[in-house]
Protein backbone atom coordinates (compact mmCIF):
# COMPACT_ATOMS: atom_id res chain seq x y z
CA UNK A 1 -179.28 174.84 1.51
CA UNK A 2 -178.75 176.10 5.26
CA UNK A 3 -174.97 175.17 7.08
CA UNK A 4 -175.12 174.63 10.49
CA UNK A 5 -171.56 177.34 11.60
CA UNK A 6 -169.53 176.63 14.10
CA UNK A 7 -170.28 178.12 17.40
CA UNK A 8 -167.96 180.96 18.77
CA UNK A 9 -166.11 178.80 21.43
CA UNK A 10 -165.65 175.95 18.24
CA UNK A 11 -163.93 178.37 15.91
CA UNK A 12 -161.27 179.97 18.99
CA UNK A 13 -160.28 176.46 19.59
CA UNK A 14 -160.06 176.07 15.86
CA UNK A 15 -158.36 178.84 15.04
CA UNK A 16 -155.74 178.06 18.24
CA UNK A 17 -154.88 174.69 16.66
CA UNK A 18 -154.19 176.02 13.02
CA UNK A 19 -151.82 178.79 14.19
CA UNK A 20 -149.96 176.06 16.64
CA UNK A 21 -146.42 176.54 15.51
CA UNK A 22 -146.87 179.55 13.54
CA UNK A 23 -145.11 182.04 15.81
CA UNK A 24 -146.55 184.90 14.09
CA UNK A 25 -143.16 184.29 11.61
CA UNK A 26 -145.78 183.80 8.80
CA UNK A 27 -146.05 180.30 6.72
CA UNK A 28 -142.87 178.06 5.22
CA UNK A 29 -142.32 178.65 2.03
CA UNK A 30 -141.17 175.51 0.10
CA UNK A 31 -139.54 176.82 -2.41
CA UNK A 32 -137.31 178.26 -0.25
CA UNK A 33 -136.61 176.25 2.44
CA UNK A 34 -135.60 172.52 3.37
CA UNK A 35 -138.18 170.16 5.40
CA UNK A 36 -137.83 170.05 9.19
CA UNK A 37 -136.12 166.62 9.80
CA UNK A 38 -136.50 165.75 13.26
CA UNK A 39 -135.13 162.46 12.13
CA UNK A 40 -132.80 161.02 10.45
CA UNK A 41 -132.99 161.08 6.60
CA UNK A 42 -132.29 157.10 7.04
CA UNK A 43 -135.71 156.66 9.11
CA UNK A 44 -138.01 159.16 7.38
CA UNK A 45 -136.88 158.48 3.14
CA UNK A 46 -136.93 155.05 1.58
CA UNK A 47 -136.05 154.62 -1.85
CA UNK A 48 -133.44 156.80 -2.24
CA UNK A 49 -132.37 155.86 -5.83
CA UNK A 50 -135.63 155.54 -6.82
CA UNK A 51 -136.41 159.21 -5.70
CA UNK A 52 -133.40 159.69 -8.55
CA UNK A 53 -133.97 157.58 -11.40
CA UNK A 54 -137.95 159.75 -11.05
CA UNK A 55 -136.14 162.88 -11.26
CA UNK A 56 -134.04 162.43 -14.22
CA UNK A 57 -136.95 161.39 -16.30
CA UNK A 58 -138.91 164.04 -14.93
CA UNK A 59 -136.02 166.29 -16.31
CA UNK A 60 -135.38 164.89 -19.65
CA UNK A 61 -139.58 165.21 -20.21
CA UNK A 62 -139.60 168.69 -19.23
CA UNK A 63 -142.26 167.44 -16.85
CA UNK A 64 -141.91 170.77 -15.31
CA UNK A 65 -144.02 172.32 -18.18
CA UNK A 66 -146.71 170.61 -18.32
CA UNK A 67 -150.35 171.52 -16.88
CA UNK A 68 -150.37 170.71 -13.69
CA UNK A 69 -152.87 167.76 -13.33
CA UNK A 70 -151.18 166.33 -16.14
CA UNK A 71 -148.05 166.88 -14.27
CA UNK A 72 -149.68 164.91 -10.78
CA UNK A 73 -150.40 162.21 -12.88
CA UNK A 74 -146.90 161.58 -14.68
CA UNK A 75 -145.62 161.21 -11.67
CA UNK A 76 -148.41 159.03 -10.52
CA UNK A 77 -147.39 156.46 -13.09
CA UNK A 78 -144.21 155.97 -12.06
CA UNK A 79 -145.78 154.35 -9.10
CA UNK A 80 -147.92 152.12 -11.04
CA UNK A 81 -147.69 148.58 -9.32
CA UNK A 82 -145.67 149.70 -6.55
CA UNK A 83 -146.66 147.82 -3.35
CA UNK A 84 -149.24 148.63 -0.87
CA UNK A 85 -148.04 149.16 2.31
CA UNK A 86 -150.14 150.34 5.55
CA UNK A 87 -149.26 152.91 7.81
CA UNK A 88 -146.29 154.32 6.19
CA UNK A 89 -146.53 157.50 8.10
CA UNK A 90 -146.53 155.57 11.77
CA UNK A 91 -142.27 155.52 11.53
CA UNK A 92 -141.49 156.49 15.53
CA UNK A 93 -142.66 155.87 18.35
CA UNK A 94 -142.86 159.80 19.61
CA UNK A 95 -141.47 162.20 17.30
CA UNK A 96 -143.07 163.26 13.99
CA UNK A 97 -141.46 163.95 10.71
CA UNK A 98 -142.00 164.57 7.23
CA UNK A 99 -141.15 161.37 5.21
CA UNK A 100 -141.91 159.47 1.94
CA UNK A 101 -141.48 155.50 0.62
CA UNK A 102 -140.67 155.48 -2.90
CA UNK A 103 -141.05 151.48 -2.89
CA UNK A 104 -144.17 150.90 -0.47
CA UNK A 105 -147.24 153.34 -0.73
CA UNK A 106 -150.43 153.42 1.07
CA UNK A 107 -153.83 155.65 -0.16
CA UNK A 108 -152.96 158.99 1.28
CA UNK A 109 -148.79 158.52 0.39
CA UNK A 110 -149.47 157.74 -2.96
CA UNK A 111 -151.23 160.65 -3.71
CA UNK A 112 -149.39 162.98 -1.94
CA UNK A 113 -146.17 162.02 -3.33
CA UNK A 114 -147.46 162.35 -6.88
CA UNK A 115 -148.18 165.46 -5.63
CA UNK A 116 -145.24 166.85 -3.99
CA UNK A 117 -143.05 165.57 -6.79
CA UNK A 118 -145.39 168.01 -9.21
CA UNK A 119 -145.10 170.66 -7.20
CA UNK A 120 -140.85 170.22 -6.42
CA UNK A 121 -140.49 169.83 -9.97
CA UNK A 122 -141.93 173.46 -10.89
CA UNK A 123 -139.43 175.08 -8.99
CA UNK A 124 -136.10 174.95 -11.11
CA UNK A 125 -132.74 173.44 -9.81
CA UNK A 126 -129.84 171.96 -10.67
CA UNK A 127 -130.39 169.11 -9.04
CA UNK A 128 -133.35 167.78 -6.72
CA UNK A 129 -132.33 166.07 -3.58
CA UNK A 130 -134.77 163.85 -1.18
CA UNK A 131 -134.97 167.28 1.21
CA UNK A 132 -136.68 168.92 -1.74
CA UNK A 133 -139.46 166.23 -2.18
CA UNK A 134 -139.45 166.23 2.14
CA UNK A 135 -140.23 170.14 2.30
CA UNK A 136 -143.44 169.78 0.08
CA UNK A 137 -144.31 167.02 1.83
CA UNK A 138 -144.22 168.93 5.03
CA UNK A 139 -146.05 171.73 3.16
CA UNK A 140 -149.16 169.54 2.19
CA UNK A 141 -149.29 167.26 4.84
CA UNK A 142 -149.08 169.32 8.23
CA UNK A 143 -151.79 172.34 9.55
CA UNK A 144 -150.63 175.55 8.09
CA UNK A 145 -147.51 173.69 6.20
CA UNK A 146 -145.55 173.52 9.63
CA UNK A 147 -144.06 170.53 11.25
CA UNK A 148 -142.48 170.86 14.72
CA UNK A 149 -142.15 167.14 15.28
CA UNK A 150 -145.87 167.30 17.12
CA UNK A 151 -147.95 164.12 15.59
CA UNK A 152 -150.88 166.16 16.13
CA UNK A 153 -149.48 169.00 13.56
CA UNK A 154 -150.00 166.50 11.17
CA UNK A 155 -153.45 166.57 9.17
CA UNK A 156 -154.93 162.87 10.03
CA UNK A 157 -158.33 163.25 7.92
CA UNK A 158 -158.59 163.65 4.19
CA UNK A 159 -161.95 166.46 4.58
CA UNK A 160 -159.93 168.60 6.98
CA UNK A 161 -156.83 168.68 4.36
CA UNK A 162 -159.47 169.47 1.68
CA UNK A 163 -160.04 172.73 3.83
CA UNK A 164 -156.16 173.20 4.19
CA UNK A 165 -155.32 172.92 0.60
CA UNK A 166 -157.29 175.54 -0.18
CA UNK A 167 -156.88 178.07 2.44
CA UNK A 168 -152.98 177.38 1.30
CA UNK A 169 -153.30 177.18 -2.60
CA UNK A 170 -151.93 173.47 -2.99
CA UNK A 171 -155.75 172.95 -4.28
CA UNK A 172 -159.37 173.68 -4.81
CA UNK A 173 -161.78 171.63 -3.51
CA UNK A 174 -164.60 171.65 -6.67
CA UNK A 175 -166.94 169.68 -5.35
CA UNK A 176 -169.53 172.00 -5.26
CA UNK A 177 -168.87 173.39 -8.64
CA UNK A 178 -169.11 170.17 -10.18
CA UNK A 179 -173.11 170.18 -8.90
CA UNK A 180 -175.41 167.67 -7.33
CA UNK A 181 -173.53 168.29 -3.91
CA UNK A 182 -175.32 167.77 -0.32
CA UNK A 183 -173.77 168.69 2.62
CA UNK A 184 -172.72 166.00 5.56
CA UNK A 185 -174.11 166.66 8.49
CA UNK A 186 -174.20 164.95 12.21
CA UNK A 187 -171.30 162.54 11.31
CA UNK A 188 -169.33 161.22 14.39
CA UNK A 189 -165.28 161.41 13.66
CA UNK A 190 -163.31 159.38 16.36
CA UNK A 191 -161.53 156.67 13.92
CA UNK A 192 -158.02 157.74 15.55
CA UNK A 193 -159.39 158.10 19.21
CA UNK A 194 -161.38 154.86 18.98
CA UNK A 195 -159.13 152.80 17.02
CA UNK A 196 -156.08 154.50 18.57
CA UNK A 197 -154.26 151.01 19.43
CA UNK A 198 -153.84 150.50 15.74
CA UNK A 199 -151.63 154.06 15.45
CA UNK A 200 -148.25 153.66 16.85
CA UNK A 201 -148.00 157.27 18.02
CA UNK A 202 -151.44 157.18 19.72
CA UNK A 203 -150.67 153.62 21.48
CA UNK A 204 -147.52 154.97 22.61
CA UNK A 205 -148.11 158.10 23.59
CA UNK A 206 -151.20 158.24 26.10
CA UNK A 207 -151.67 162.18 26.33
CA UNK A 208 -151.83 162.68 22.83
CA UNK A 209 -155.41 160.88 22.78
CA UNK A 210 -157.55 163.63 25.18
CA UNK A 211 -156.27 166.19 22.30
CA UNK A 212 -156.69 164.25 19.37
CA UNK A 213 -159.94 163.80 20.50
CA UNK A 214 -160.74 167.22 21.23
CA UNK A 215 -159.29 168.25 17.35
CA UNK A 216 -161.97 165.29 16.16
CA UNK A 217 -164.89 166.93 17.52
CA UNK A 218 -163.55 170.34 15.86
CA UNK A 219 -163.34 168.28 12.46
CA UNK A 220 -166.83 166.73 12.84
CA UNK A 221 -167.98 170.37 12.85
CA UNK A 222 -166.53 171.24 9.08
CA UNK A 223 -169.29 172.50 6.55
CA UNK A 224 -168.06 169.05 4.29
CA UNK A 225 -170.23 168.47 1.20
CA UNK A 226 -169.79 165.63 -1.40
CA UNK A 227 -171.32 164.19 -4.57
CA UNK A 228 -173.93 160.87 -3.96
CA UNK A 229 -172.36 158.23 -5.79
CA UNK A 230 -175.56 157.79 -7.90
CA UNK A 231 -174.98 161.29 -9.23
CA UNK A 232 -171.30 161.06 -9.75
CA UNK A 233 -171.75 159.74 -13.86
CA UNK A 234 -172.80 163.01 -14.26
CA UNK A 235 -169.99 164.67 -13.58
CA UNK A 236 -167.32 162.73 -14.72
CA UNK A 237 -167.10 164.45 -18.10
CA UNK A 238 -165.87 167.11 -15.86
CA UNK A 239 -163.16 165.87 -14.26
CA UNK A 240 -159.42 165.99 -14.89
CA UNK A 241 -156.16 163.96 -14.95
CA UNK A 242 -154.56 164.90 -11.37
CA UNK A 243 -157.94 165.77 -9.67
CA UNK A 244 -157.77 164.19 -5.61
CA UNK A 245 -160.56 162.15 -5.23
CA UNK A 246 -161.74 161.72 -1.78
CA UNK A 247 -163.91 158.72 -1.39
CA UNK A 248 -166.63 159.83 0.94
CA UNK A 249 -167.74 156.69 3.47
CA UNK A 250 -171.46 155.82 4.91
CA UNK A 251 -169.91 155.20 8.07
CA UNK A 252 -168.90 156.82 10.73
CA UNK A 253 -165.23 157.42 12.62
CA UNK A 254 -164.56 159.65 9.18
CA UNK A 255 -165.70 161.29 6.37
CA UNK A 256 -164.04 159.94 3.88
CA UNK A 257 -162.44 156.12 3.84
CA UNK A 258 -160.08 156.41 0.84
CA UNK A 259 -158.44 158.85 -1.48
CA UNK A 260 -157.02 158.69 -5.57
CA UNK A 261 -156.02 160.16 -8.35
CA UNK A 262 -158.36 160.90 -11.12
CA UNK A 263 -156.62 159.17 -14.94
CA UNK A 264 -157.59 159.26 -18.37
CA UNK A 265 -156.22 157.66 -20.73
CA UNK A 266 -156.38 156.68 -24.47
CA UNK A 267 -160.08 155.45 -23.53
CA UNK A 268 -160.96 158.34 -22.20
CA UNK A 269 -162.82 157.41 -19.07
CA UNK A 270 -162.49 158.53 -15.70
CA UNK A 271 -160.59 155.96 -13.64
CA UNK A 272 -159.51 156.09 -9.99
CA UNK A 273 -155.71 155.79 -9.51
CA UNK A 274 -155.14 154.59 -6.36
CA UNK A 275 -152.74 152.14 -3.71
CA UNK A 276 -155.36 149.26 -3.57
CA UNK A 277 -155.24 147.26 -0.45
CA UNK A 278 -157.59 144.81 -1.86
CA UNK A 279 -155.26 144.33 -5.11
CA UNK A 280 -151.83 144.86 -2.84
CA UNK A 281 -150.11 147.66 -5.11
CA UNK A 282 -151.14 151.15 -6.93
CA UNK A 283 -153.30 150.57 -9.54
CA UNK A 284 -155.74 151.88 -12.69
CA UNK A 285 -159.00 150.71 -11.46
CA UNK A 286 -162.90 151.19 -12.79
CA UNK A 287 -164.68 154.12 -13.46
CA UNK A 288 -164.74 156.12 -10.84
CA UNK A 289 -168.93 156.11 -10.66
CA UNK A 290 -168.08 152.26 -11.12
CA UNK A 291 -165.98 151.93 -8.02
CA UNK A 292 -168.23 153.86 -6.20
CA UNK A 293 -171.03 151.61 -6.81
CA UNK A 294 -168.60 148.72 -6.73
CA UNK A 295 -168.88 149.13 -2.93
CA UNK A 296 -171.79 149.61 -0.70
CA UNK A 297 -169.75 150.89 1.88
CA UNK A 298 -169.00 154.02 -0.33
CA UNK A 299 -171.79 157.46 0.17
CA UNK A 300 -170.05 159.60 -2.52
CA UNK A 301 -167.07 161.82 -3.76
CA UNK A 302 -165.12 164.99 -3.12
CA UNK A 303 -163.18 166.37 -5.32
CA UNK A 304 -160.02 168.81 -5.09
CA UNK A 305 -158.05 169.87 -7.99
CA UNK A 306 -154.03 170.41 -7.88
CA UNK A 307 -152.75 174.17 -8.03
CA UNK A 308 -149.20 174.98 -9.74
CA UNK A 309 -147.33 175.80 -6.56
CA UNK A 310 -146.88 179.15 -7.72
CA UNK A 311 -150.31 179.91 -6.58
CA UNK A 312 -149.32 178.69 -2.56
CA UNK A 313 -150.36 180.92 -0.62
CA UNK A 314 -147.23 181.83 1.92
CA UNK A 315 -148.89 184.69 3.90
CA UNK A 316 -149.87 183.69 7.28
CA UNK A 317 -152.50 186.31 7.39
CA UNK A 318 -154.07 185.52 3.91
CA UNK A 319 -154.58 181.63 5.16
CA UNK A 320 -155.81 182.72 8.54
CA UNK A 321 -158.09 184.86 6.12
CA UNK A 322 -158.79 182.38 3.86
CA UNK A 323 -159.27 179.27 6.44
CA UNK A 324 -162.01 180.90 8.48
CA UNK A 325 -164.10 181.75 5.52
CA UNK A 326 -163.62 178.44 4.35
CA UNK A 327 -164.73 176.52 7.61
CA UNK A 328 -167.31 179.43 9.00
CA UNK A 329 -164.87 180.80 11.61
CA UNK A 330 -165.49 184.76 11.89
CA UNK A 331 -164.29 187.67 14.08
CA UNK A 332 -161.54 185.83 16.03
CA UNK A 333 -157.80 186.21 15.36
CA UNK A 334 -154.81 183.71 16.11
């Protein structure tokens, strides 16, 4: 199958925006270093006891041992029922900050708190604090780990993070190893730009819509591939506890419309964990072929699965390496 690259003037602007805030001071490291609050603990953590009540089971488990998928996912439970909330991550008006809602979750929180707890919990301490769980936050949800309080550093769609997490070892996107994958070509990615009224930095903020729409026509251009939903049966006997599961949408303004965990248990099938806005909280649902089909809205899957943290890769020049081989980018530099 032929890729259509991205052309020379495409991968400079590329690689300028994935270096922005970089400073040539090479990537954060998380395990040694507290998340960038540029606001108040009050406004960017909810759930504060919550956060603790987590981290003492976590402790008494030894949750810190186990593999790491299993890890993502017994952390995942703890979430099980929590409420759905929309647009957790809109919390000011201008400045951006890493943050997390232990009692209100949305599709991409959910999963990326299940996450960053995982990967905190690997790292010993004493004690865990909310700044811990903040700092991998920041690592997994902002371009090359950084946040300088920019809403634009943040990563707004799930196939561009895909790319991220593995040019930075928080994952490996496996969809292509699983088999039956097709590439997604000539798909149109303005959700944000056109729907940018229902974003609270984008409404408020009237110059940050030219650039976000400039970084949208740089995602559209990402070699994406994904599993058709009618092939997905097949490769659910492949799949593991913790895996990110990236619902791929048949419509444009994204490539993907929705994002889960992957959970097996005692009946061994492959379900999709996920914050439901249809059933209002987190919750076990179908198959994940039957979801898939569930919805004619839904074109396929991606699939990314969760790296111990002790494979992040902290070397600035390793993930400028590693992200231009991964999205086609060749012979520029930062």
């Amino acid at each position: 199958m032929t890729t259509n690259p991205l052309n020379h003037q495409d991968r400079r602007d590329f690689t300028r925006k994935i270096t922005l805030g970089l400073v040539g001071l090479g990537l954060i490291n998380p395990a040694t270093s507290s998340a960038r609050q540029h606001l108040p603990l009050s406004k960017t953590f909810k759930g504060v006891d919550r956060f603790y009540e987590i981290v003492r089971k976590a402790q008494a488990g030894r949750w810190q041992t186990l593999p790491m998928g299993q890890r993502v996912m017994a952390f995942a439970k703890e979430f099980h029922r929590v409420p759905y909330v929309g647009f957790t991550l809109e919390i000011d008006d201008r400045i951006e900050s890493p943050s997390a809602n232990m009692v209100g979750l949305d599709c991409w929180t959910f999963f990326e708190i299940a996450l960053g707890f995982a990967r905190m919990i690997e790292f010993p301490r004493q004690s865990y604090t909310p700044s811990n769980l903040l700092s991998e936050i920041e690592w997994t949800r902002y371009r090359g780990g950084v946040c300088n309080g920019n809403y634009l550093d943040r990563i707004h769609y799930l196939a561009e993070w895909f790319f991220e997490a593995e040019a930075r070892g928080i994952a490996t996107d496996i969809t292509r190893e699983l088999g039956h994958s097709v590439r997604l070509k000539d798909r149109a990615i303005q959700e944000m730009t056109i729907l940018w009224k229902s974003y609270r930095y984008l409404a408020n903020n009237p110059d940050l819509r030219a650039p976000m729409a400039r970084h949208e026509e740089r995602v559209s251009k990402l070699p994406v591939y994904y599993i058709p939903r009618e092939k997905v049966h097949l490769v659910e006997p492949k799949l593991q506890a913790g895996d990110v599961l990236g619902i791929v949408t048949r419509h444009d303004g994204g490539f993907c419309s929705h994002v889960g965990l992957l959970h097996r248990g005692e009946d061994k099938i492959a379900r999709l964990m996920h914050a439901s806005r249809n059933y209002k909280k987190v919750v076990i649902d179908k198959s994940i072929s039957g979801y898939l089909n569930h919805y004619s809205s839904h074109l396929g899957l991606m699939v990314g699965r969760p790296l111990p943290r002790a494979k992040a890769i902290v070397n600035r020049d390793q993930y400028l390496t590693n992200i231009r081989r991964l999205t086609g980018m060749r012979n520029v530099g930062p």
